[in-house]
Protein backbone atom coordinates (compact mmCIF):
# COMPACT_ATOMS: atom_id res chain seq x y z
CA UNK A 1 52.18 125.66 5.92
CA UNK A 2 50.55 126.02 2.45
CA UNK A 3 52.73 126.89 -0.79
CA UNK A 4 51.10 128.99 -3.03
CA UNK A 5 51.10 130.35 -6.28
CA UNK A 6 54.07 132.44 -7.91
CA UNK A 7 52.57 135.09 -9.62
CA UNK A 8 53.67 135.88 -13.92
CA UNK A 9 56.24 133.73 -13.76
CA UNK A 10 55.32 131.53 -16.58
CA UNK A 11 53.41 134.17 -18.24
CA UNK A 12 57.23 136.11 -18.46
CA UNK A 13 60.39 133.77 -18.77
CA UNK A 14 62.97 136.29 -19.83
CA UNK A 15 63.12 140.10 -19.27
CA UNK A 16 62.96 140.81 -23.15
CA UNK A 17 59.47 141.30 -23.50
CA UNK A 18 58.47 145.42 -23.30
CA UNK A 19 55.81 146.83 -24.19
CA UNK A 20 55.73 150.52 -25.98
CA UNK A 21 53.23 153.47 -24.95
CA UNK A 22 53.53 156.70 -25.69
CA UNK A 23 56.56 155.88 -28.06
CA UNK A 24 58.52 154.86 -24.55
CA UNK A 25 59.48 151.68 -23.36
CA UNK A 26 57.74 150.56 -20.02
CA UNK A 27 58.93 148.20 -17.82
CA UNK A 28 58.78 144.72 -17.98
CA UNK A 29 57.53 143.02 -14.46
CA UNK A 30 59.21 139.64 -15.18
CA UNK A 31 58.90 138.43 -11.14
CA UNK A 32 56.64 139.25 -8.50
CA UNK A 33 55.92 137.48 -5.64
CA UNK A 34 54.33 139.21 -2.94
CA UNK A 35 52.87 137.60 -0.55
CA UNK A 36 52.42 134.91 -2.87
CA UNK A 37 55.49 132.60 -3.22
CA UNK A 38 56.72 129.20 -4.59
CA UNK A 39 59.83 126.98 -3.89
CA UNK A 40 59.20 125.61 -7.47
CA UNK A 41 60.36 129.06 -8.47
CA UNK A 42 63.99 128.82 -7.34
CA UNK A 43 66.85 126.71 -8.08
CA UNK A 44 68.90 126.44 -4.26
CA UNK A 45 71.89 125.15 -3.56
CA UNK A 46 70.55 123.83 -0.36
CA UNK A 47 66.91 122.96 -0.93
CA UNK A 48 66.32 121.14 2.50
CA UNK A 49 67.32 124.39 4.28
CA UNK A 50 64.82 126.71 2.18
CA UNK A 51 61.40 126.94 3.02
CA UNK A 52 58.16 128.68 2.74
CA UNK A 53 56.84 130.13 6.10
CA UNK A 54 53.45 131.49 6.63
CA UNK A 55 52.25 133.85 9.77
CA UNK A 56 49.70 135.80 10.73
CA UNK A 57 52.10 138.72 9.92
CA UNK A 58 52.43 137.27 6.40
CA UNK A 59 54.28 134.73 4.44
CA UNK A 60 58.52 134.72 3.36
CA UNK A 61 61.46 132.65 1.77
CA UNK A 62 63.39 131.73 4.98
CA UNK A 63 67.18 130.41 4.72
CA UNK A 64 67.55 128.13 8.01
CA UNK A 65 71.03 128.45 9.45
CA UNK A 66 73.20 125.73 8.03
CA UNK A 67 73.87 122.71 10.82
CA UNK A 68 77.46 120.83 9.94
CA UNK A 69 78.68 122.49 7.26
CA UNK A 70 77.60 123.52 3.83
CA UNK A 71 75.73 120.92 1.22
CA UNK A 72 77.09 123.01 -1.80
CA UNK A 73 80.46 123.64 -2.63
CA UNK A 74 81.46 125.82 -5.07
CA UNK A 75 84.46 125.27 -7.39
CA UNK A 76 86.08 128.96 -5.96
CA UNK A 77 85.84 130.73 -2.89
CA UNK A 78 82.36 132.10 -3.38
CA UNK A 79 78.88 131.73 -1.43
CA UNK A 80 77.59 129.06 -0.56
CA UNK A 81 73.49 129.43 0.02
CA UNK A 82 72.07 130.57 -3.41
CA UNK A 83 68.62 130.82 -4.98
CA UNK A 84 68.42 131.58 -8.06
CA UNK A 85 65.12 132.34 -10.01
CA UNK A 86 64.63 129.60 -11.86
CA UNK A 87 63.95 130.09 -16.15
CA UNK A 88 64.65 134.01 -16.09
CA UNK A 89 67.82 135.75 -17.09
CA UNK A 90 68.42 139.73 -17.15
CA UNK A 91 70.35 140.63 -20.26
CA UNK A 92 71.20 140.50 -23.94
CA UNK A 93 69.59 141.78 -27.06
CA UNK A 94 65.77 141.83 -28.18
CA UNK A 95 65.74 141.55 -31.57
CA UNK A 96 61.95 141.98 -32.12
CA UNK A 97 62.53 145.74 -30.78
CA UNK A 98 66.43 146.25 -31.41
CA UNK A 99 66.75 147.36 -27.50
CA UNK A 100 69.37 145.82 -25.30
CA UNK A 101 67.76 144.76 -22.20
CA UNK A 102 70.10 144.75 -19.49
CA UNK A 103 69.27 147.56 -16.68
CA UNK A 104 66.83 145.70 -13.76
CA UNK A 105 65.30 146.76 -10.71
CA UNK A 106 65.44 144.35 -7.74
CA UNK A 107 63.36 145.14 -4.47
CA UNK A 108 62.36 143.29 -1.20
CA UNK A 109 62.43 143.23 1.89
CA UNK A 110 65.22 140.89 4.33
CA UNK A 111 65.84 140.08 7.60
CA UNK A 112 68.73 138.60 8.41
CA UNK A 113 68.90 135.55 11.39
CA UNK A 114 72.32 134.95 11.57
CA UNK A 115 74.46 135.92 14.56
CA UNK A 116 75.37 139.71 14.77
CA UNK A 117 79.79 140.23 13.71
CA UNK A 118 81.31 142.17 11.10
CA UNK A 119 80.41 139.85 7.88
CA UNK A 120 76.94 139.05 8.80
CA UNK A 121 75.31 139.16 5.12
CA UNK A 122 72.57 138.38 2.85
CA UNK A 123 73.66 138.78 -0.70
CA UNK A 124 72.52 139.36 -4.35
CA UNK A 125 73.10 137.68 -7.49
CA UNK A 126 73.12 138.88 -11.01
CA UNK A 127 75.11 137.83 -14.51
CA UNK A 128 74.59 134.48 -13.12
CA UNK A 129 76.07 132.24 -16.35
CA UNK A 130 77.44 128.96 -14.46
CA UNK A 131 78.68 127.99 -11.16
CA UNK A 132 82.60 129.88 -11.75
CA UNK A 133 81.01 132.88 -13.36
CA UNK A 134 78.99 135.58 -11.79
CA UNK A 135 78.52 139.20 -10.13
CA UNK A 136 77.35 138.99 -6.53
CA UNK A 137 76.58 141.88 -4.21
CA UNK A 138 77.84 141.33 -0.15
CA UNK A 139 76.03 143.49 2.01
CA UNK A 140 77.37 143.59 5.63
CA UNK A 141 78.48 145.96 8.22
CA UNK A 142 82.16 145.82 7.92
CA UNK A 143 83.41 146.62 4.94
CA UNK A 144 86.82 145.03 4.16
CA UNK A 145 88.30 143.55 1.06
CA UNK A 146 86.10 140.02 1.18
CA UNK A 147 82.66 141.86 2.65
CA UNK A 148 80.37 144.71 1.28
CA UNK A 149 80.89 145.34 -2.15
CA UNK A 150 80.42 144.37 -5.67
CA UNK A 151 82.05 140.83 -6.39
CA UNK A 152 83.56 139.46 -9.25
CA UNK A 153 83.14 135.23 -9.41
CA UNK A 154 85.19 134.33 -13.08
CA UNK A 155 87.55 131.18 -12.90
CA UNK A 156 88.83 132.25 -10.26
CA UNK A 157 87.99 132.70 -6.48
CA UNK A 158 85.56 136.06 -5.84
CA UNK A 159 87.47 139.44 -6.05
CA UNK A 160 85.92 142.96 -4.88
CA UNK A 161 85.36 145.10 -7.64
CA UNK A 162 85.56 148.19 -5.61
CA UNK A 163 87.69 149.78 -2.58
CA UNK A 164 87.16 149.65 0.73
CA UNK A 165 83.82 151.38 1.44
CA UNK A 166 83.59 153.47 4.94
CA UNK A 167 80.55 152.74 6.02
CA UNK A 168 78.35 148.90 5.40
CA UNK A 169 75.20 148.04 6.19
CA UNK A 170 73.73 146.69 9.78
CA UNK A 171 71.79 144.08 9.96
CA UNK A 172 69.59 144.57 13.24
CA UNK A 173 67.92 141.76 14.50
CA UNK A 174 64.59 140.57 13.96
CA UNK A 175 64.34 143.87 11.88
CA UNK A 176 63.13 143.95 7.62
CA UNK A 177 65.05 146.07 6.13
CA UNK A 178 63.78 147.35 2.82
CA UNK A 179 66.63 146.79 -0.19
CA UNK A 180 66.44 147.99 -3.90
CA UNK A 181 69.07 146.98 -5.73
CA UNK A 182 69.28 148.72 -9.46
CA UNK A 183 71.81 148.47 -12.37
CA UNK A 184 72.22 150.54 -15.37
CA UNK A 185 74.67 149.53 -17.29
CA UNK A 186 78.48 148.91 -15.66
CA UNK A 187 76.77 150.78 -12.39
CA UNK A 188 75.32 149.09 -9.60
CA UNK A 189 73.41 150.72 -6.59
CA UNK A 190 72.05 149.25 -3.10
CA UNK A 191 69.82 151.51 -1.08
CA UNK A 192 68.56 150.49 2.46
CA UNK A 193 65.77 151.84 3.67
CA UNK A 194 66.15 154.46 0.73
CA UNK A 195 69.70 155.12 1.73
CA UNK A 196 72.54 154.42 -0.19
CA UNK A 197 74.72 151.83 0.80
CA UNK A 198 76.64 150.46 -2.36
CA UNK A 199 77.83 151.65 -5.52
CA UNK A 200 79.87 150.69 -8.23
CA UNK A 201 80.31 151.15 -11.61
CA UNK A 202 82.39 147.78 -12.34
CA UNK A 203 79.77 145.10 -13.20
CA UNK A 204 80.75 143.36 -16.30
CA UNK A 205 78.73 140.45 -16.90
CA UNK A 206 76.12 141.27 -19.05
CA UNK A 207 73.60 138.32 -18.84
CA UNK A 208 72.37 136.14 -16.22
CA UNK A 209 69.92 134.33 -14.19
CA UNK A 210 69.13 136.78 -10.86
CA UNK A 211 68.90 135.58 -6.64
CA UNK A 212 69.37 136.05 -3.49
CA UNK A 213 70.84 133.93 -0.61
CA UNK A 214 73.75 134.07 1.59
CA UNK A 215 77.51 133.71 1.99
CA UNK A 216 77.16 131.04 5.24
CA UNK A 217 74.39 132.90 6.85
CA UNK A 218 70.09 132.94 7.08
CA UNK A 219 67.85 134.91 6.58
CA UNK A 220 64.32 135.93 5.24
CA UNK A 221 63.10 137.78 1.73
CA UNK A 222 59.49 139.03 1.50
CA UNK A 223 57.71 141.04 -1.05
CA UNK A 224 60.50 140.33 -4.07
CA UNK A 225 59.83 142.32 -7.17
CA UNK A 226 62.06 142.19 -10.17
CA UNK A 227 61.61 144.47 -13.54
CA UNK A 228 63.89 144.41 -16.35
CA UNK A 229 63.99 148.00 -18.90
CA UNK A 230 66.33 148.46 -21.88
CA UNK A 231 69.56 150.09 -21.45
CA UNK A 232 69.65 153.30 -20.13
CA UNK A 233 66.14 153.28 -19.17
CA UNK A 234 65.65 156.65 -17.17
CA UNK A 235 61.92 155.63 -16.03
CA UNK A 236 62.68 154.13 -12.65
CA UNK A 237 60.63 155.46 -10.03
């Protein structure tokens, strides 16, 4: 196994930097990592279970199932198996350009490796401020009240933001499954294989550090891409 390079990373530290052509704002590529990728780029809550794996069918972030119990505990009911880009937030004010830059567009590709039930999950992090304060996306196949929606992590054990969905999203296994997760604003949306899975229009944390990881499951990421615009940007493609 070789680790390679993560690619703009230090050339981009915070999504506040756009660029104007045309008298529009374009987007910012603050993260991309694809195939290329880094463990120095991520701040885990497990780091012996993440790793870098390399195939002939290309290389991914894997999550290793977790073996007697959990090496992070948070201080409320919340995941447990985080990474979180390390020196890049999504939010606040640029000054230099008097835009608020808080919409982002997070892709990749996941697999997850846990064992097939109703809460199987890989989740998303956004609004990321401390370790009691966050938005988090669960994506699994049975909705309920604790799986498949928009969370709310704030002093306080995680709370669903939305109701009951019908319909969550399978994981099949040994199957990528292409996710983009967007937010504009208070609304959040999750498409799957360009369908849409998740909406809401409840997130409320305006700035944060952005990652992926797990409730108490594993899984794989691949070909990440994250690009932050200004609010409201309509330029998504």
């Amino acid at each position: 196994m070789r680790r390679a390079g993560l690619l703009l990373l230090a050339a981009l530290s915070a999504c506040t930097h756009l660029e104007r052509r045309g008298g529009e704002a374009d987007l910012a590529v603050c993260f991309v990592a694809a195939p290329d990728l880094s463990l120095d780029a991520w701040d885990v809550t497990e780091p012996g279970a993440w790793a870098i794996v390399e195939t002939e069918d290309g290389a991914w972030l894997e999550l290793a199932p977790a073996e007697g119990g959990f090496a992070y505990q948070p201080p409320h009911r919340s995941p447990h198996r985080i990474a979180l880009l390390r020196d890049l937030e999504v939010g606040g004010r640029d000054d230099t350009r008097s835009m608020v830059v808080e919409d982002f567009e997070l892709s990749f590709e996941a697999m997850s490796t846990g064992r097939s039930y109703g809460h199987r999950d890989l989740c998303v992090f956004f609004g990321w401020q401390a370790p009691d304060r966050f938005h988090y996306l669960h994506l699994a196949p049975a909705p309920d009240a604790n799986a498949h929606n928009l969370f709310l992590v704030d002093g306080a054990p995680r709370r669903s933001l939305e109701p009951v969905f019908e319909e969550g999203l399978e994981w099949p296994d040994d199957t990528w499954v292409s996710i983009v997760v967007r937010r504009r604003a208070d609304v959040v949306t999750v498409h799957a294989d360009g369908r849409l899975v998740l909406r809401s229009d409840q997130a409320s944390i305006p700035r944060g550090r952005v990652g992926i990881g797990t409730f108490d499951d594993s899984g794989r990421w691949r070909n990440l891409r994250l690009q932050g615009a200004p609010r409201g940007w309509d330029g998504w493609e």
